[in-house]
Protein backbone atom coordinates (compact mmCIF):
# COMPACT_ATOMS: atom_id res chain seq x y z
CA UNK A 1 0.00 0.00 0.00
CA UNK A 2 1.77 3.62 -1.32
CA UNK A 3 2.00 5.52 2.13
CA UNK A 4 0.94 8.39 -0.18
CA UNK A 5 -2.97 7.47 0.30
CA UNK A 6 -2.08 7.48 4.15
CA UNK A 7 -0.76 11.22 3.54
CA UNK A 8 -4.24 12.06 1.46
CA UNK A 9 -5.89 10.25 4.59
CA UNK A 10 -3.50 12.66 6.75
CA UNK A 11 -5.61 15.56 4.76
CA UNK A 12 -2.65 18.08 5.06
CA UNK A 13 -4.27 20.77 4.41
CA UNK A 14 -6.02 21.06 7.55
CA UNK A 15 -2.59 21.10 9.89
CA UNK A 16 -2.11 24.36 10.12
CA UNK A 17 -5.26 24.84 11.35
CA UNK A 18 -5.01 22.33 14.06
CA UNK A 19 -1.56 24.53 15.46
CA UNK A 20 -3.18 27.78 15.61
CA UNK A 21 -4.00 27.34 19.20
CA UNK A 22 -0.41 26.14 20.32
CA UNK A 23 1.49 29.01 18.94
CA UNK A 24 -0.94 31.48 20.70
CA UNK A 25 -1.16 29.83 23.69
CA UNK A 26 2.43 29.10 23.57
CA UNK A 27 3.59 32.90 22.31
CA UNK A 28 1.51 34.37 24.95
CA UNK A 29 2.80 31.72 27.82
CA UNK A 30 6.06 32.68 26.76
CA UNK A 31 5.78 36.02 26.49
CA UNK A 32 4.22 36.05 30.44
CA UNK A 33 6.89 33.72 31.95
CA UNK A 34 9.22 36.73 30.57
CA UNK A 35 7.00 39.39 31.86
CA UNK A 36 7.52 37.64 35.63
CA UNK A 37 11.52 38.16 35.52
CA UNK A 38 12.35 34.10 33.57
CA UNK A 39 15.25 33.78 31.53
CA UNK A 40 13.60 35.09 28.09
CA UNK A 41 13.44 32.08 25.75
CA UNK A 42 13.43 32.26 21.99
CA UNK A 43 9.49 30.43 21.16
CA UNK A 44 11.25 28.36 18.50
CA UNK A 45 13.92 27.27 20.47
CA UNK A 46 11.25 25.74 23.34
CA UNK A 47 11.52 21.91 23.81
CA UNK A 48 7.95 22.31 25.13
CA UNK A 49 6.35 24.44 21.70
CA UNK A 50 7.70 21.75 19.49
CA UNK A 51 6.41 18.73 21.25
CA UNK A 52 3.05 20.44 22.34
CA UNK A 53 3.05 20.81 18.11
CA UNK A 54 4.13 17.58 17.12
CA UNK A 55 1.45 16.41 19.65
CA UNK A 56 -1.18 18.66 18.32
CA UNK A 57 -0.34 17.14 15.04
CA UNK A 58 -0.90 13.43 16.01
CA UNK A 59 -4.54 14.48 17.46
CA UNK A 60 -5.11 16.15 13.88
CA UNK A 61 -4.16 13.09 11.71
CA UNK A 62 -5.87 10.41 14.57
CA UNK A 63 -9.03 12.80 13.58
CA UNK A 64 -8.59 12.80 10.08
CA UNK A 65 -8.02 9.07 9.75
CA UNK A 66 -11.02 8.15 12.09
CA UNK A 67 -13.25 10.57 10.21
CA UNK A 68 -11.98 9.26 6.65
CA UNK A 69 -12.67 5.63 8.32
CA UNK A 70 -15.79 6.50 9.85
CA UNK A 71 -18.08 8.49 6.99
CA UNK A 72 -16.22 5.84 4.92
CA UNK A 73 -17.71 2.50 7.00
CA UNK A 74 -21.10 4.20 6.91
CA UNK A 75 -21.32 6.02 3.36
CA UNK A 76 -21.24 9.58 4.16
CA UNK A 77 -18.48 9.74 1.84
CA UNK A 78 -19.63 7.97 -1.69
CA UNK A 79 -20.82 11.24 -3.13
CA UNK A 80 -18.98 13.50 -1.34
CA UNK A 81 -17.40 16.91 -2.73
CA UNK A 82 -13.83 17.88 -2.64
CA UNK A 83 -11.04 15.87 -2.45
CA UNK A 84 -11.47 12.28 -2.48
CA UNK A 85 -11.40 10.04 1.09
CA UNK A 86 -9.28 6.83 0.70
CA UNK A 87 -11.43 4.54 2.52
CA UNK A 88 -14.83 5.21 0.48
CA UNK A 89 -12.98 5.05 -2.33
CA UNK A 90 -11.38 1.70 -1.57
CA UNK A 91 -7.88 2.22 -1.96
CA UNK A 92 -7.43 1.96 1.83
CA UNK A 93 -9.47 -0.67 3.66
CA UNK A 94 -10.84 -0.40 6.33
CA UNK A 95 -8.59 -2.72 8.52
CA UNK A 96 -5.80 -1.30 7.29
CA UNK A 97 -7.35 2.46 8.62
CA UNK A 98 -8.03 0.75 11.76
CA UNK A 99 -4.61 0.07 11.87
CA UNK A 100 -2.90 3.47 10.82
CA UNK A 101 -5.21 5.15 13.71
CA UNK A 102 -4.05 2.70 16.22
CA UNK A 103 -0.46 2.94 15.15
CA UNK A 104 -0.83 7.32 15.13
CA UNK A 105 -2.21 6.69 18.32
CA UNK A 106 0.27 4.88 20.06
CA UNK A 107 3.18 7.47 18.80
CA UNK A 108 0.97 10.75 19.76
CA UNK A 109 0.66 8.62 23.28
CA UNK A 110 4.49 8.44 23.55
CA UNK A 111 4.50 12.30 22.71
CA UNK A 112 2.29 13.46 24.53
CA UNK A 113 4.21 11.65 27.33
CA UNK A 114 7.21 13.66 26.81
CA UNK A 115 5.69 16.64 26.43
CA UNK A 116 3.80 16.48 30.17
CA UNK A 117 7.41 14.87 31.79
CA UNK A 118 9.63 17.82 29.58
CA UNK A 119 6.96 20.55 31.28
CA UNK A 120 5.74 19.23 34.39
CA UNK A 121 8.92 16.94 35.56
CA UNK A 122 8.60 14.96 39.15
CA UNK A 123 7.57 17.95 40.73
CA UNK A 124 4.22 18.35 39.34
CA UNK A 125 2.71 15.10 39.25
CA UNK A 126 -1.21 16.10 39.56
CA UNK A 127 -0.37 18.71 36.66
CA UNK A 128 1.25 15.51 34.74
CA UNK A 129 -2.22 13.39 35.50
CA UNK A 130 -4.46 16.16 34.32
CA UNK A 131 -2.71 16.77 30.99
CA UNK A 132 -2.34 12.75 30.71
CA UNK A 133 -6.39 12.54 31.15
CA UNK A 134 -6.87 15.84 28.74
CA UNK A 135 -4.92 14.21 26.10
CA UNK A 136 -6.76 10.64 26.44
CA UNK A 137 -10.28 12.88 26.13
CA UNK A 138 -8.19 14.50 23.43
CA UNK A 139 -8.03 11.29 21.41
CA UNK A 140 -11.45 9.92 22.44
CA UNK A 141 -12.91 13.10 20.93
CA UNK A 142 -10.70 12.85 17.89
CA UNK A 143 -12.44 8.85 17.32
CA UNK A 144 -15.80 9.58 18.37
CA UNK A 145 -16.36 12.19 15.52
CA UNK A 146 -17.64 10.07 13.32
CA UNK A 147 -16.59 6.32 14.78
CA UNK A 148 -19.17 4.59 16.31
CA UNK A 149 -23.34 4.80 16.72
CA UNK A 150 -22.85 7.35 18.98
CA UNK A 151 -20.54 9.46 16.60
CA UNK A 152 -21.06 13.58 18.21
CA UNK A 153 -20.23 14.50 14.60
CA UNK A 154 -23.25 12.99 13.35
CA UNK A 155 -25.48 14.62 16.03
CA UNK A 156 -24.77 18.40 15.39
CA UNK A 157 -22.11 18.32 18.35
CA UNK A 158 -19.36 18.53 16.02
CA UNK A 159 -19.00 22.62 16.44
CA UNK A 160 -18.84 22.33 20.32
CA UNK A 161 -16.28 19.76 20.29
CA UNK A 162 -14.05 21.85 17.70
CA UNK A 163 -14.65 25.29 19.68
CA UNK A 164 -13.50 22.96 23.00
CA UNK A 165 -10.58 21.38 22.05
CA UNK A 166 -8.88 23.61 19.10
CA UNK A 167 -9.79 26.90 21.25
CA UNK A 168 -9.54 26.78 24.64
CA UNK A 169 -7.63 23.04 25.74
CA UNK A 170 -5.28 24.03 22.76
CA UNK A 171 -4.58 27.97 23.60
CA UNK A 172 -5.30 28.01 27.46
CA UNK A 173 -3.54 24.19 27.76
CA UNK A 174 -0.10 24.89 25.81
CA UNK A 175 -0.49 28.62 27.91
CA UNK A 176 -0.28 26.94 30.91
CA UNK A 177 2.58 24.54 30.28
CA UNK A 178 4.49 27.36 29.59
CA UNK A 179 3.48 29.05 32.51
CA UNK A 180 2.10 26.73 35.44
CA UNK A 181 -1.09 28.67 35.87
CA UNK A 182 -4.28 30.68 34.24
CA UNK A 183 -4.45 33.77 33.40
CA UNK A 184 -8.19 34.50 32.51
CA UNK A 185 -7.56 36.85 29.58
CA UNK A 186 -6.19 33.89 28.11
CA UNK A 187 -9.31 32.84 26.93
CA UNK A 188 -10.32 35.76 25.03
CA UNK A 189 -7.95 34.63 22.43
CA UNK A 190 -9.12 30.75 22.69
CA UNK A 191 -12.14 32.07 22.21
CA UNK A 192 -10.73 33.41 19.14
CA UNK A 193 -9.57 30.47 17.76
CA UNK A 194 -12.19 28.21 18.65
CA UNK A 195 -14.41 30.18 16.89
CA UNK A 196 -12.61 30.59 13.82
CA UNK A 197 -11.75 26.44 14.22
CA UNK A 198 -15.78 26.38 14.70
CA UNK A 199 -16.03 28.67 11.22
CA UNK A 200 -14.10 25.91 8.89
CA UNK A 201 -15.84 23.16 10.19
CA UNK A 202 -19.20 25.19 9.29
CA UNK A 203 -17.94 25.55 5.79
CA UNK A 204 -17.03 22.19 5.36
CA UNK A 205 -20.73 21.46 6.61
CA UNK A 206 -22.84 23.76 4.47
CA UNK A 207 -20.49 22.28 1.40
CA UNK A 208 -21.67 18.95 2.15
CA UNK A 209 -25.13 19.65 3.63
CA UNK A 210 -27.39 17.83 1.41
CA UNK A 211 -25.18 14.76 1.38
CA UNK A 212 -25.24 14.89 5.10
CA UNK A 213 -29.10 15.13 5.15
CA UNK A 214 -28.99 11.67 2.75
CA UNK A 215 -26.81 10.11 5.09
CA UNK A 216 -28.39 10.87 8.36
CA UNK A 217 -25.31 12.58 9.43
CA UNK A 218 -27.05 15.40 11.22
CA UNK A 219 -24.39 18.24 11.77
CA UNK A 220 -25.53 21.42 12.96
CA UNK A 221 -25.98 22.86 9.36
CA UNK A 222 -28.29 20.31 8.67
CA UNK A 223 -30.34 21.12 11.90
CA UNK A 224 -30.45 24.92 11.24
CA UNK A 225 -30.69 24.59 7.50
CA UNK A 226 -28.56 27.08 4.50
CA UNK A 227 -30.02 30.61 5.63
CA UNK A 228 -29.59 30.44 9.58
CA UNK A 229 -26.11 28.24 8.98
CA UNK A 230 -24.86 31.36 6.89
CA UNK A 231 -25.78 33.94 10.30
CA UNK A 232 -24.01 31.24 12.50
CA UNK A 233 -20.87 31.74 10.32
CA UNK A 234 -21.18 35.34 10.21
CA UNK A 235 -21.40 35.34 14.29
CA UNK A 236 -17.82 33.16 14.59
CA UNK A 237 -15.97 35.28 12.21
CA UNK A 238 -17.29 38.57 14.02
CA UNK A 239 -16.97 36.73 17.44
CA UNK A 240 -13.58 35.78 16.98
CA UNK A 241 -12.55 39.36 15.68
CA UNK A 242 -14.35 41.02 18.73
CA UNK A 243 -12.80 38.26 21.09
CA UNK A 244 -9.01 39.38 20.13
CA UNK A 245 -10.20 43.22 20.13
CA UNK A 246 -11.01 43.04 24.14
CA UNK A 247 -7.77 41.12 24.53
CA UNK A 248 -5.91 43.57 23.45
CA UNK A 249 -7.37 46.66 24.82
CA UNK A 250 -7.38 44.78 28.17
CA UNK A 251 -3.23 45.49 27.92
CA UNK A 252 -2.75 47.53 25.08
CA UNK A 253 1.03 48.99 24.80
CA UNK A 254 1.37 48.90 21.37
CA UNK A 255 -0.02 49.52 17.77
CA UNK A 256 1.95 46.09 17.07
CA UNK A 257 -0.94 43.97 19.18
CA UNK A 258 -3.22 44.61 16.36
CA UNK A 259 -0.85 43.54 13.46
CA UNK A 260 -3.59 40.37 13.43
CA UNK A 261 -6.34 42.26 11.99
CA UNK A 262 -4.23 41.55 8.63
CA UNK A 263 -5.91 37.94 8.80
CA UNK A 264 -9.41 39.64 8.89
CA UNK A 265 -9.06 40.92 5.58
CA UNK A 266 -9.92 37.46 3.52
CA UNK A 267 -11.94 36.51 6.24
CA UNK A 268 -14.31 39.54 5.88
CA UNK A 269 -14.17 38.92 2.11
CA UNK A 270 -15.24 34.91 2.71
CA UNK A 271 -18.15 36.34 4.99
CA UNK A 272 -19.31 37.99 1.56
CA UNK A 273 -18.88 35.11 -0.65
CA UNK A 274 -20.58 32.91 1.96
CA UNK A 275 -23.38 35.75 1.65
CA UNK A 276 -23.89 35.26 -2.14
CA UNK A 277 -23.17 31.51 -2.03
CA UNK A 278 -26.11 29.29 -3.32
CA UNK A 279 -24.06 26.35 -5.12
CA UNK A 280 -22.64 24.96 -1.88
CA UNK A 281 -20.02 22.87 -3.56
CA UNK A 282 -18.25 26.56 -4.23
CA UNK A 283 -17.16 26.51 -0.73
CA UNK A 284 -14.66 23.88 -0.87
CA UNK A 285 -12.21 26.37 -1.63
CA UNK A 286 -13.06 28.60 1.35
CA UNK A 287 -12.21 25.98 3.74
CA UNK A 288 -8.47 26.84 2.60
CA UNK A 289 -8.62 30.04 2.93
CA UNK A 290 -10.86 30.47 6.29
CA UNK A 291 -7.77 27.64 7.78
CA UNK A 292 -4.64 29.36 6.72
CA UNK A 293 -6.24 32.85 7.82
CA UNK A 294 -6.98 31.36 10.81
CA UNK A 295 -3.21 30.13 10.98
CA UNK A 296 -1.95 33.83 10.19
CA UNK A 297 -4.25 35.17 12.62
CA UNK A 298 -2.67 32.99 15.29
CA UNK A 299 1.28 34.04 14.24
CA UNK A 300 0.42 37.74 13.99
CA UNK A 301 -1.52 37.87 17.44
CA UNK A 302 0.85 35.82 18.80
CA UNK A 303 4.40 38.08 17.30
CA UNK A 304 1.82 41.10 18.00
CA UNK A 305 2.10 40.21 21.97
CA UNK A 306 5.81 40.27 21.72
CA UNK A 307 7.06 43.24 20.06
């Protein structure tokens, strides 16, 4: 089997997304520690960044095989728009998925592992059980999507799981292994994210809305149907924008903390498309656009904090 179907399965394209909330949470934990009289540390340099990434990265492809598995097992995916799902298709079976997400999730594990032991050490061990349960939710979540007859994504739930775990466990969770503790403006910015996290999975949603609606696969677009799904997006773009706003003038010190308003440019212009859209599949392409925005929203704010 070509381990370049696993990489389709791996859906690259959505990795950036799935970082977003690391390097804010991380930028901003760093940027405190600093703040407190620490040793500055160059962000890129951190032990803890990179394997609070890598980790991040192992929860993204676990999701993206399950869900490829998943829709596959049950359908969802046979008519499906945009780009193709390897298990549906039949060029990766479904034993052999079953396998890839077990092997992903054994290495993420091991990961994860150092991560908690390179942050927390001996010293913290009720910090290292915490993370150690938030990561096994973390994968649970990442299965239950669309594994299972009890699958969240197929129940509208999707949104509130996204907004949960790519928001606030992935800014305020890398934050605080930086740091060792919460600071409640933190999670203006998770907000942020989670939101914007919420606003791709929307898109992806109304794309494949009447699809869905065949298959039973009930996602919150399909319970509030096209018109009231496009207000919902509107409300997470704006949300998220208005989110980083208060952040900012919270501790405003300098014209740099609003460099990420730069990211709100394309997504103000994919609020208008998804305005005029009436030929769903035309939305595949925002998903792109809303993710990397998303990702360049996350660098600027985060940079934004520092200068």
């Amino acid at each position: 089997m070509s381990i370049l179907n696993y990489i389709k399965a791996a859906r690259l394209r959505t990795l950036p997304l799935s970082v977003s909330g690391i390097i804010v949470g991380s930028f901003l934990g760093n940027n405190d520690v600093f703040s407190e009289g620490s040793i500055k540390m160059n962000i890129w340099e951190s032990s803890i960044f990179w394997l609070a990434i890598l980790t991040t990265v192992g929860f993204q492809v676990l999701s993206n095989f399950a869900n490829d598995y998943g829709d596959g097992i049950k359908g969802s995916d046979n008519n499906r728009t945009g780009e193709a799902r390897m298990v549906s298709s039949g060029v990766i079976s479904p034993k052999q998925m079953k396998l890839a997400m077990i092997l992903t999730t054994s290495i993420t594990l091991i990961i994860a592992l150092l991560l908690i032991f390179v942050s927390f050490g001996k010293e913290n061990f009720g910090y290292s059980i915490l993370f150690l349960l938030l990561g096994i939710a973390s994968i649970a979540a990442a299965i239950k999507y669309t594994v299972g007859n009890s699958a969240y994504g197929y129940s509208g739930f999707g949104d509130v799981f996204v907004f949960l775990f790519f928001g606030l466990l992935s800014v305020v969770g890398s934050y605080f292994l930086h740091t060792k503790q919460i600071n409640l403006q933190i999670f203006l910015p998770a907000i942020s994210i989670g939101l914007l996290s919420a606003a791709v999975l929307n898109l992806n949603n109304m794309r494949d809305q009447i699809e869905d609606k065949k298959n039973n696969k009930n996602t919150l677009v399909v319970k509030l149907g096209s018109q009231k799904a496009k207000f919902y997006h509107y409300f997470l773009i704006i949300g998220a924008l208005v989110s980083a706003l208060i952040y900012v003038f919270l501790d405003y010190y300098s014209p740099f903390q609003l460099m990420f308003l730069v990211a709100f440019i394309p997504l103000g212009f994919n609020v208008m498309l998804v305005a005029k859209n009436v030929i769903f599949a035309e939305l595949d392409s925002e998903l792109k656009k809303v993710a990397l925005s998303t990702f360049l929203f996350a660098l600027l704010f985060g940079i934004g904090q520092l200068l």
